[in-house]
PDB file of N, CA and C in Angstrom:
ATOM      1  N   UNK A   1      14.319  59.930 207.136  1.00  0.00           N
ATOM      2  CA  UNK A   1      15.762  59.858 207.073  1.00  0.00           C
ATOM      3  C   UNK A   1      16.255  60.630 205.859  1.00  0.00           C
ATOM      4  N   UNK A   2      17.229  61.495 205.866  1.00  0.00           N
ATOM      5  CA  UNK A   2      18.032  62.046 204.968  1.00  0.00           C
ATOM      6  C   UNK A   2      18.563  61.177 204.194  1.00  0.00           C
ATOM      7  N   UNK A   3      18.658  61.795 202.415  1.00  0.00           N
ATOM      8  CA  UNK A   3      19.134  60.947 201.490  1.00  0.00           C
ATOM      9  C   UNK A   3      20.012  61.956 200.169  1.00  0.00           C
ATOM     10  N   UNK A   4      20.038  61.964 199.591  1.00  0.00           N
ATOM     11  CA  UNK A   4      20.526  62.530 198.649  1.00  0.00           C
ATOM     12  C   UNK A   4      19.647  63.746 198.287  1.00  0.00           C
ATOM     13  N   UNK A   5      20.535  64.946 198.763  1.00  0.00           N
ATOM     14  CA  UNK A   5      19.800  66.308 198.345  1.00  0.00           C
ATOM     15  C   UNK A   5      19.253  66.257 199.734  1.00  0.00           C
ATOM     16  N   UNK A   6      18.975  65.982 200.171  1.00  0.00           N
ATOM     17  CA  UNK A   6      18.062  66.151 201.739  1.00  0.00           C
ATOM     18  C   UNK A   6      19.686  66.768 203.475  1.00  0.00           C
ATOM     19  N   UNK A   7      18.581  67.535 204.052  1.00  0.00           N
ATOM     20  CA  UNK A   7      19.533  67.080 205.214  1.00  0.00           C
ATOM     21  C   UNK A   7      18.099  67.088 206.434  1.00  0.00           C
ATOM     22  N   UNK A   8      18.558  66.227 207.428  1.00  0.00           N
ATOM     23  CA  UNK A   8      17.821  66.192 208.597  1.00  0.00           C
ATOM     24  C   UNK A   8      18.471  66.883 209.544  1.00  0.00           C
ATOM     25  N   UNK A   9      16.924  67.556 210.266  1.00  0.00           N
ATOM     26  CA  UNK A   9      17.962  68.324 210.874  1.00  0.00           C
ATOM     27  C   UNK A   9      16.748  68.489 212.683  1.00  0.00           C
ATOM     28  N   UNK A  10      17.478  68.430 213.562  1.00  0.00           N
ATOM     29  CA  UNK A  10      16.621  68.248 215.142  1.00  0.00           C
ATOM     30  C   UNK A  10      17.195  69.350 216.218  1.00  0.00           C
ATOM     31  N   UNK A  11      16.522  69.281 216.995  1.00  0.00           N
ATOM     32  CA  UNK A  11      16.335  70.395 217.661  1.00  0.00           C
ATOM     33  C   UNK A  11      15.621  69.824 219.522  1.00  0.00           C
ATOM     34  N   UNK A  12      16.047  70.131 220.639  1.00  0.00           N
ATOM     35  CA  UNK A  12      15.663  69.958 221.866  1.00  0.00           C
ATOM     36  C   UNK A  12      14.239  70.968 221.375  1.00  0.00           C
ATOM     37  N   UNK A  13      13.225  69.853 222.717  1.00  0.00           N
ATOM     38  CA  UNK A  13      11.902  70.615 222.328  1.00  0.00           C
ATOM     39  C   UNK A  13      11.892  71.855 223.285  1.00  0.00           C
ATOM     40  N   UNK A  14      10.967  72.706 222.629  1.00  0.00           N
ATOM     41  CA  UNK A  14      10.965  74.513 223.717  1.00  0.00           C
ATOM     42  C   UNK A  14       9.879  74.376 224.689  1.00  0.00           C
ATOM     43  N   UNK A  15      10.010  74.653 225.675  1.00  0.00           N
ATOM     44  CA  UNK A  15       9.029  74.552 226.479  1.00  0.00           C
ATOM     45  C   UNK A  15       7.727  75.211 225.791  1.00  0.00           C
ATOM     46  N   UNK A  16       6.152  75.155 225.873  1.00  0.00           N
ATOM     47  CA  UNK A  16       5.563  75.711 225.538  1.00  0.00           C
ATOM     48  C   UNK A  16       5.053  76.041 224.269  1.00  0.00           C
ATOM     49  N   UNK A  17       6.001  75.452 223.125  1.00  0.00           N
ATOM     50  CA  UNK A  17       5.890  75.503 221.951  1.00  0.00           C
ATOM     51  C   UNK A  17       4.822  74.523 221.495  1.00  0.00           C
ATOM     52  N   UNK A  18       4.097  75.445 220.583  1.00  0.00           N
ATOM     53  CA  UNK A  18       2.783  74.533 219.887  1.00  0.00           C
ATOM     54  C   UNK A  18       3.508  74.099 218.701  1.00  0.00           C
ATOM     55  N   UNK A  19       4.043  74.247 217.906  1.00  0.00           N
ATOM     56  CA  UNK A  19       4.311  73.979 217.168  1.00  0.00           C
ATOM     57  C   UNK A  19       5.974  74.483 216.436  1.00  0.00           C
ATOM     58  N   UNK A  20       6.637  74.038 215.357  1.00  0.00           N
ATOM     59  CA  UNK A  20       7.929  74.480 215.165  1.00  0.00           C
ATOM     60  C   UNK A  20       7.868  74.944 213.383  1.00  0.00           C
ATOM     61  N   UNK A  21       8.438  76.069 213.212  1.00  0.00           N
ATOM     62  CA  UNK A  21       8.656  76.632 212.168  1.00  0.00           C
ATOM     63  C   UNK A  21       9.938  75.881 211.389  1.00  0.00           C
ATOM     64  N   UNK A  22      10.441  75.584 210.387  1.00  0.00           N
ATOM     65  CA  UNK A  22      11.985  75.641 209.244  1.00  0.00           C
ATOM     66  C   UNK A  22      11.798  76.572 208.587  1.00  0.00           C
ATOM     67  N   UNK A  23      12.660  77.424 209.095  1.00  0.00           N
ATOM     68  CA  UNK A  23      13.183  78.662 208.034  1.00  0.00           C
ATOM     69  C   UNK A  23      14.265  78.504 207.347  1.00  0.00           C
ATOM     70  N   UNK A  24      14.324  79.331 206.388  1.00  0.00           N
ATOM     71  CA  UNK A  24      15.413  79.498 205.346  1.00  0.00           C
ATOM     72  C   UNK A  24      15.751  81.023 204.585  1.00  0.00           C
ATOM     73  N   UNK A  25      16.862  81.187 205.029  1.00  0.00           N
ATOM     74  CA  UNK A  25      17.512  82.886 204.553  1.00  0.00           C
ATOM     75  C   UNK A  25      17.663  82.102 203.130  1.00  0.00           C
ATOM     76  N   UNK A  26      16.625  83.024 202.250  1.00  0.00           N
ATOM     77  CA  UNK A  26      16.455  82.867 200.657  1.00  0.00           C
ATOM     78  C   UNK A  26      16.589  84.874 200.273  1.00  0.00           C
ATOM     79  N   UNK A  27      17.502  84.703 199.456  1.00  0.00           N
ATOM     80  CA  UNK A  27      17.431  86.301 198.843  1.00  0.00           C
ATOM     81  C   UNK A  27      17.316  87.119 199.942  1.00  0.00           C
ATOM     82  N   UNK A  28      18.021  87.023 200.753  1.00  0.00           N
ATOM     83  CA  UNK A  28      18.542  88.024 201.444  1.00  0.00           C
ATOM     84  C   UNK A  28      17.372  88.006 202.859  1.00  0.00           C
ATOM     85  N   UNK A  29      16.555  87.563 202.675  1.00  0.00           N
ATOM     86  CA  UNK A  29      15.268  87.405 204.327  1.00  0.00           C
ATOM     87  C   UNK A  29      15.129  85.903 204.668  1.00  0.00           C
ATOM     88  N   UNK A  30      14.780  86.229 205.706  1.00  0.00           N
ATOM     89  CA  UNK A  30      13.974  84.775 206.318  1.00  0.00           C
ATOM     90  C   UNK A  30      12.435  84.336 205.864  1.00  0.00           C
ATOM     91  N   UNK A  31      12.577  82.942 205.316  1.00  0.00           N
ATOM     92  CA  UNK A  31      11.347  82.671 204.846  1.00  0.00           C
ATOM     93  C   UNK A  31      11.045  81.619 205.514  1.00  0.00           C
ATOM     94  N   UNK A  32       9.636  81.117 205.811  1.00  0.00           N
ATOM     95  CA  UNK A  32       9.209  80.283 206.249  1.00  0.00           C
ATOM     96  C   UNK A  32       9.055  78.982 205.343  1.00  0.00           C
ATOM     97  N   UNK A  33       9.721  77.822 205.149  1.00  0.00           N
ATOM     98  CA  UNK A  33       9.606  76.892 204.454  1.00  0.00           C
ATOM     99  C   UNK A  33       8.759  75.785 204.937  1.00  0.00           C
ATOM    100  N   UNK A  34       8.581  75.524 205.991  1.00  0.00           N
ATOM    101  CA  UNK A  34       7.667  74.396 206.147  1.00  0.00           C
ATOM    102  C   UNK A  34       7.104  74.483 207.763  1.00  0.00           C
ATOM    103  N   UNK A  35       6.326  73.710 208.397  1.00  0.00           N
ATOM    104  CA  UNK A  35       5.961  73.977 209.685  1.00  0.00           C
ATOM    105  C   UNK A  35       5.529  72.042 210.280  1.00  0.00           C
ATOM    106  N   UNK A  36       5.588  72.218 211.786  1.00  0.00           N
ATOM    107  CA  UNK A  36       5.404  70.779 211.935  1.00  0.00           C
ATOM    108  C   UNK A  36       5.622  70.631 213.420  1.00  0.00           C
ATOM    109  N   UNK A  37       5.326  69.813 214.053  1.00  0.00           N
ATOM    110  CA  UNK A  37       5.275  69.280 215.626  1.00  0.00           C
ATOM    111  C   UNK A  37       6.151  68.582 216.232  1.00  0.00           C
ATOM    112  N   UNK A  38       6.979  67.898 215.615  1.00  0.00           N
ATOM    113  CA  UNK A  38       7.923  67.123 216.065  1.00  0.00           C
ATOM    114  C   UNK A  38       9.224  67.947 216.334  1.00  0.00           C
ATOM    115  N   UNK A  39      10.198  67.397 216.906  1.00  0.00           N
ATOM    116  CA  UNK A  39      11.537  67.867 217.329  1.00  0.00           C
ATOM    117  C   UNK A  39      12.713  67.518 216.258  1.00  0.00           C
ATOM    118  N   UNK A  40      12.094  66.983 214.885  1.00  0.00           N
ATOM    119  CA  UNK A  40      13.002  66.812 213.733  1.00  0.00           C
ATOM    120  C   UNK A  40      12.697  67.066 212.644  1.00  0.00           C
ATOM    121  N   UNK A  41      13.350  67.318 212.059  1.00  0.00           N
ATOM    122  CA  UNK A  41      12.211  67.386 210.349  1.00  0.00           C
ATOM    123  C   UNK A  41      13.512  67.083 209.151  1.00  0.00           C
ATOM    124  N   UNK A  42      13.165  66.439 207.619  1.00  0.00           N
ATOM    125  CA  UNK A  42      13.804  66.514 206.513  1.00  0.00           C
ATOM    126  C   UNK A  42      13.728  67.374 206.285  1.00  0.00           C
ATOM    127  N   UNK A  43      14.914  68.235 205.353  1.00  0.00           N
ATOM    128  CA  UNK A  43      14.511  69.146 204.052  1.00  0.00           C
ATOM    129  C   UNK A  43      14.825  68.800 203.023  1.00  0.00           C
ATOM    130  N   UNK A  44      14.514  68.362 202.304  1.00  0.00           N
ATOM    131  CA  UNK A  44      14.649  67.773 200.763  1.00  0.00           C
ATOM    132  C   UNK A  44      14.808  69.125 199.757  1.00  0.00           C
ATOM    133  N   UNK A  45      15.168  68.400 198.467  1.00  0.00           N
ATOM    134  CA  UNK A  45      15.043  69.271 197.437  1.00  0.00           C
ATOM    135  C   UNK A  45      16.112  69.949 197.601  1.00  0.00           C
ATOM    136  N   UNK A  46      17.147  70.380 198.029  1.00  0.00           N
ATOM    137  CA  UNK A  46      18.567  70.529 198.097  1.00  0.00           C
ATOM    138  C   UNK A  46      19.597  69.839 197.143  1.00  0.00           C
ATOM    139  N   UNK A  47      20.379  70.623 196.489  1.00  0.00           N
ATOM    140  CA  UNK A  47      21.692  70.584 195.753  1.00  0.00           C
ATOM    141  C   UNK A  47      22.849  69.867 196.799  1.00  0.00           C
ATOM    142  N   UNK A  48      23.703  68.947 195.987  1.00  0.00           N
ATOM    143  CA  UNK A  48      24.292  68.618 196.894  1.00  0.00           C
ATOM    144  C   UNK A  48      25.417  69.545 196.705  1.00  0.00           C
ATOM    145  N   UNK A  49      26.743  69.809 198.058  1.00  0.00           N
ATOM    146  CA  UNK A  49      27.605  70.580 197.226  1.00  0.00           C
ATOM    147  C   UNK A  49      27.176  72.245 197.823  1.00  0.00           C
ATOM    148  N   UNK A  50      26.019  72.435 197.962  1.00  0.00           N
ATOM    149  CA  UNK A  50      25.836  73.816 197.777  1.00  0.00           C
ATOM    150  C   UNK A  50      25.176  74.319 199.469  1.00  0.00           C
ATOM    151  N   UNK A  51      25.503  75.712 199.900  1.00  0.00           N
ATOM    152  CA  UNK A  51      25.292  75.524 201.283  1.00  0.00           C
ATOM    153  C   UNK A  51      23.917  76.174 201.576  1.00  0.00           C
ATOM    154  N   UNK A  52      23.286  76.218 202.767  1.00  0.00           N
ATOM    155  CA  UNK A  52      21.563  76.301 202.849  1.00  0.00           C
ATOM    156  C   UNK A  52      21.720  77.196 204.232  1.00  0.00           C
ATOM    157  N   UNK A  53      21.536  78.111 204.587  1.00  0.00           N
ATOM    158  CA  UNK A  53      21.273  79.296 205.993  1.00  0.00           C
ATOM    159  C   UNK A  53      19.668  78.631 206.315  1.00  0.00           C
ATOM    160  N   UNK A  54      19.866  77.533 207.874  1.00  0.00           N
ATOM    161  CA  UNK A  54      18.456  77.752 208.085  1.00  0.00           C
ATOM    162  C   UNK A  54      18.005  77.502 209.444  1.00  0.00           C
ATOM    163  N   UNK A  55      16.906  78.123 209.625  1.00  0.00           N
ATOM    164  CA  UNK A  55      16.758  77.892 211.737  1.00  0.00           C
ATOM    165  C   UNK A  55      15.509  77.223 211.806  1.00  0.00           C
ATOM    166  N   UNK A  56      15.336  77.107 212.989  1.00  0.00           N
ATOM    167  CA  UNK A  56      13.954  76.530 213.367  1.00  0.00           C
ATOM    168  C   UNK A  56      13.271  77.306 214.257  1.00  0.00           C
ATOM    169  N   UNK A  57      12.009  78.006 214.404  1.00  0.00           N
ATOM    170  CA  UNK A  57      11.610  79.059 215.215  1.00  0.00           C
ATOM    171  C   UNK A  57      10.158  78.626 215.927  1.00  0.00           C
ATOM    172  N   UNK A  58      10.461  78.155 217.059  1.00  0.00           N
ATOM    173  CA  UNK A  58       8.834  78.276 218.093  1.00  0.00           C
ATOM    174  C   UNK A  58       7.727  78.971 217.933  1.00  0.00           C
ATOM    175  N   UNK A  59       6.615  78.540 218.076  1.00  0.00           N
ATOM    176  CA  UNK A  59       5.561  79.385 217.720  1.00  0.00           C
ATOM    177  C   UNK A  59       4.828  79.257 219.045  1.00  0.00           C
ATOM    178  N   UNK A  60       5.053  79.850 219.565  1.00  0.00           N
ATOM    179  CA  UNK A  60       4.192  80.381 221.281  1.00  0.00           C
ATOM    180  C   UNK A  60       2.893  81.019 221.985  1.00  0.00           C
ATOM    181  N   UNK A  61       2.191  80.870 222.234  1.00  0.00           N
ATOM    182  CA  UNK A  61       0.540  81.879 222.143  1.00  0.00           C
ATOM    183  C   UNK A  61       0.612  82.363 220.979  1.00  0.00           C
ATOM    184  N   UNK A  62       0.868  81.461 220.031  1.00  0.00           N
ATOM    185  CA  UNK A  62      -0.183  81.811 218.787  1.00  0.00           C
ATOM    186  C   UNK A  62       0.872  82.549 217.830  1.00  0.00           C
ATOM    187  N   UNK A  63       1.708  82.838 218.241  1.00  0.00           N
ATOM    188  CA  UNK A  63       2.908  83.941 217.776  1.00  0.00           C
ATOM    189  C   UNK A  63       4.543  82.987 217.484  1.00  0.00           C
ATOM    190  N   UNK A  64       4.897  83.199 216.834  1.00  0.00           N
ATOM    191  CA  UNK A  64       6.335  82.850 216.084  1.00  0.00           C
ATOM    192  C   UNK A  64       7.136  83.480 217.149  1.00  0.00           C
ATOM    193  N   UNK A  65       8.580  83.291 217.594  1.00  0.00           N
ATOM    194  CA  UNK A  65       9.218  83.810 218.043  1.00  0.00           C
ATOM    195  C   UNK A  65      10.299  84.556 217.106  1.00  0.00           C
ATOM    196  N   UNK A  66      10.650  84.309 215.822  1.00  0.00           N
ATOM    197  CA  UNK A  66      11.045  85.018 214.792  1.00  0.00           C
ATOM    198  C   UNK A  66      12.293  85.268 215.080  1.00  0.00           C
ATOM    199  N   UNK A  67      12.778  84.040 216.436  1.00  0.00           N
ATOM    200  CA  UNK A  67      15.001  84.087 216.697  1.00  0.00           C
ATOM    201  C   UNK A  67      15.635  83.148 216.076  1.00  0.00           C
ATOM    202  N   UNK A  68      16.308  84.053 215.310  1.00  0.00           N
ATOM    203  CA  UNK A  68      17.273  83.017 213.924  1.00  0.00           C
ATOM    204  C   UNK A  68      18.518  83.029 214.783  1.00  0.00           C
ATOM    205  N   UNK A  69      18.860  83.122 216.066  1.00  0.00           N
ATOM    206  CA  UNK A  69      19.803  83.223 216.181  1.00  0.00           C
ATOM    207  C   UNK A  69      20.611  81.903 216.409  1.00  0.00           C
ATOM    208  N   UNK A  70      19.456  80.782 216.565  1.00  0.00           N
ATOM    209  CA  UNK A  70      19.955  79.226 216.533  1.00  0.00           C
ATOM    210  C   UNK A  70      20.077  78.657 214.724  1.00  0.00           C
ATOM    211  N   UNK A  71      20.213  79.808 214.057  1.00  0.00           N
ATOM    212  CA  UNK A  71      21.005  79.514 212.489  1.00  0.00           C
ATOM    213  C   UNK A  71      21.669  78.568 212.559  1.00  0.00           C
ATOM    214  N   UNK A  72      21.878  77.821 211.497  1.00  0.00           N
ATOM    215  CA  UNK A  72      22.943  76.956 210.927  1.00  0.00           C
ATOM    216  C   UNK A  72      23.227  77.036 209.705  1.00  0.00           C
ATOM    217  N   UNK A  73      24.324  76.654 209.134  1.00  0.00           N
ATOM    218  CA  UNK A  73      24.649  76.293 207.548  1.00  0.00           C
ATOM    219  C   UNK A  73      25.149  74.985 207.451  1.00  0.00           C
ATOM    220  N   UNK A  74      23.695  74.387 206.370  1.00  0.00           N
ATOM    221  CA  UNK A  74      23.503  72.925 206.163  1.00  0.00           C
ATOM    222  C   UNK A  74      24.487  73.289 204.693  1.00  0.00           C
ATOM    223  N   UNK A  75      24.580  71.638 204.161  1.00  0.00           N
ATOM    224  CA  UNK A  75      25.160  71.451 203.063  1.00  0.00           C
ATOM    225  C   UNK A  75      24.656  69.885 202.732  1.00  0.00           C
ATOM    226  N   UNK A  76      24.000  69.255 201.605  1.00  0.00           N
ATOM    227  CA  UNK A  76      23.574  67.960 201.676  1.00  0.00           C
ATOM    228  C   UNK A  76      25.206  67.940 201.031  1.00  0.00           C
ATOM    229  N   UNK A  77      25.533  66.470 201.011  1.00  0.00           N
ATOM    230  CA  UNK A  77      26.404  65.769 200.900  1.00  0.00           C
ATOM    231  C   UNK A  77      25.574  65.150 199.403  1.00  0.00           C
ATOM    232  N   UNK A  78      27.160  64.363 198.243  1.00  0.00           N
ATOM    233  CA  UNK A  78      26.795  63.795 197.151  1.00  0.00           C
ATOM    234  C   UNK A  78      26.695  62.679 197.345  1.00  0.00           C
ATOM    235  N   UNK A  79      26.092  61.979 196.819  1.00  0.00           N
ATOM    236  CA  UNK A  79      25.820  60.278 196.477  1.00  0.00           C
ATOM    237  C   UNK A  79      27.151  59.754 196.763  1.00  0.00           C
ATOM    238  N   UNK A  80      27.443  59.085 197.611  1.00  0.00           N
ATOM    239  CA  UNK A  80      28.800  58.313 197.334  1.00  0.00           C
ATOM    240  C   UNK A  80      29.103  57.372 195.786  1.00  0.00           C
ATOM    241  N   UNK A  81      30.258  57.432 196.096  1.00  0.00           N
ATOM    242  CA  UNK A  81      30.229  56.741 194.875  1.00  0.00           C
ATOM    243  C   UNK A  81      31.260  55.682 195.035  1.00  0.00           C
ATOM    244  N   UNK A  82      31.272  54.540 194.572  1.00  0.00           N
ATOM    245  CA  UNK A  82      32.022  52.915 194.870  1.00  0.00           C
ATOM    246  C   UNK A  82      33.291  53.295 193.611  1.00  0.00           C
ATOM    247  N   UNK A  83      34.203  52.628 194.457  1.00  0.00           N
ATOM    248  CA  UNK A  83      35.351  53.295 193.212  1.00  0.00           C
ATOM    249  C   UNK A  83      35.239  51.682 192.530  1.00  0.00           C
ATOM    250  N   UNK A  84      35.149  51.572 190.982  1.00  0.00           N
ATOM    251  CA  UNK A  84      34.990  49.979 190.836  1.00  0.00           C
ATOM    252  C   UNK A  84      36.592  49.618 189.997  1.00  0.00           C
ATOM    253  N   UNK A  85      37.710  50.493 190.221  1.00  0.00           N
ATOM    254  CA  UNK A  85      38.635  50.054 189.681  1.00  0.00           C
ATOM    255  C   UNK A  85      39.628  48.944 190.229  1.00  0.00           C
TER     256      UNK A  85
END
C-alpha cells in the first residue's frame, strides 16, 4: 500500500507477458527502475509535491516491448496534516 512519498500504481494484465517492467523518464530517457510479476507495484522514495513520468512495459519472448505510450504523471501526495486549532 502507498504511503508517504510512495504512489501505487496497477495495470490490466497483457496477454503473454512474463513478466512487467516500471519505468521512469529520468534526465531526459527511459530507465528501467524496477521489474516484477504482479499487475501492481509501489514506488517509494518519491518527493511529495513533485511530479514522476512513468510506464509499465511487458516483457514478451524474452524481449521488453519498450511502449511508453501507456505513460503517466504520478505525483505522491503530503502527509496530511490535522488542523489542531
Amino acid at each position: 500500500q502507498a504511503g508517504e512519498g510512495s504512489v501505487k500504481l496497477t495495470w490490466n494484465a497483457v496477454d503473454g507477458a512474463e513478466k512487467y517492467g516500471i519505468a521512469g523518464y529520468v534526465s531526459g530517457s527511459w530507465r528501467l527502475l524496477d521489474e516484477g510479476y504482479g499487475t501492481s507495484y509501489v514506488l517509494n522514495g518519491l518527493k511529495a509535491g513533485n511530479k514522476y513520468k512513468v510506464a509499465v512495459d511487458a516483457k514478451i519472448g524474452g524481449k521488453w516491448k519498450k511502449d511508453f505510450s501507456n505513460a503517466v504523471v504520478v505525483s505522491p501526495k503530503e502527509k496530511s496534516k490535522t488542523d489542531k486549532s
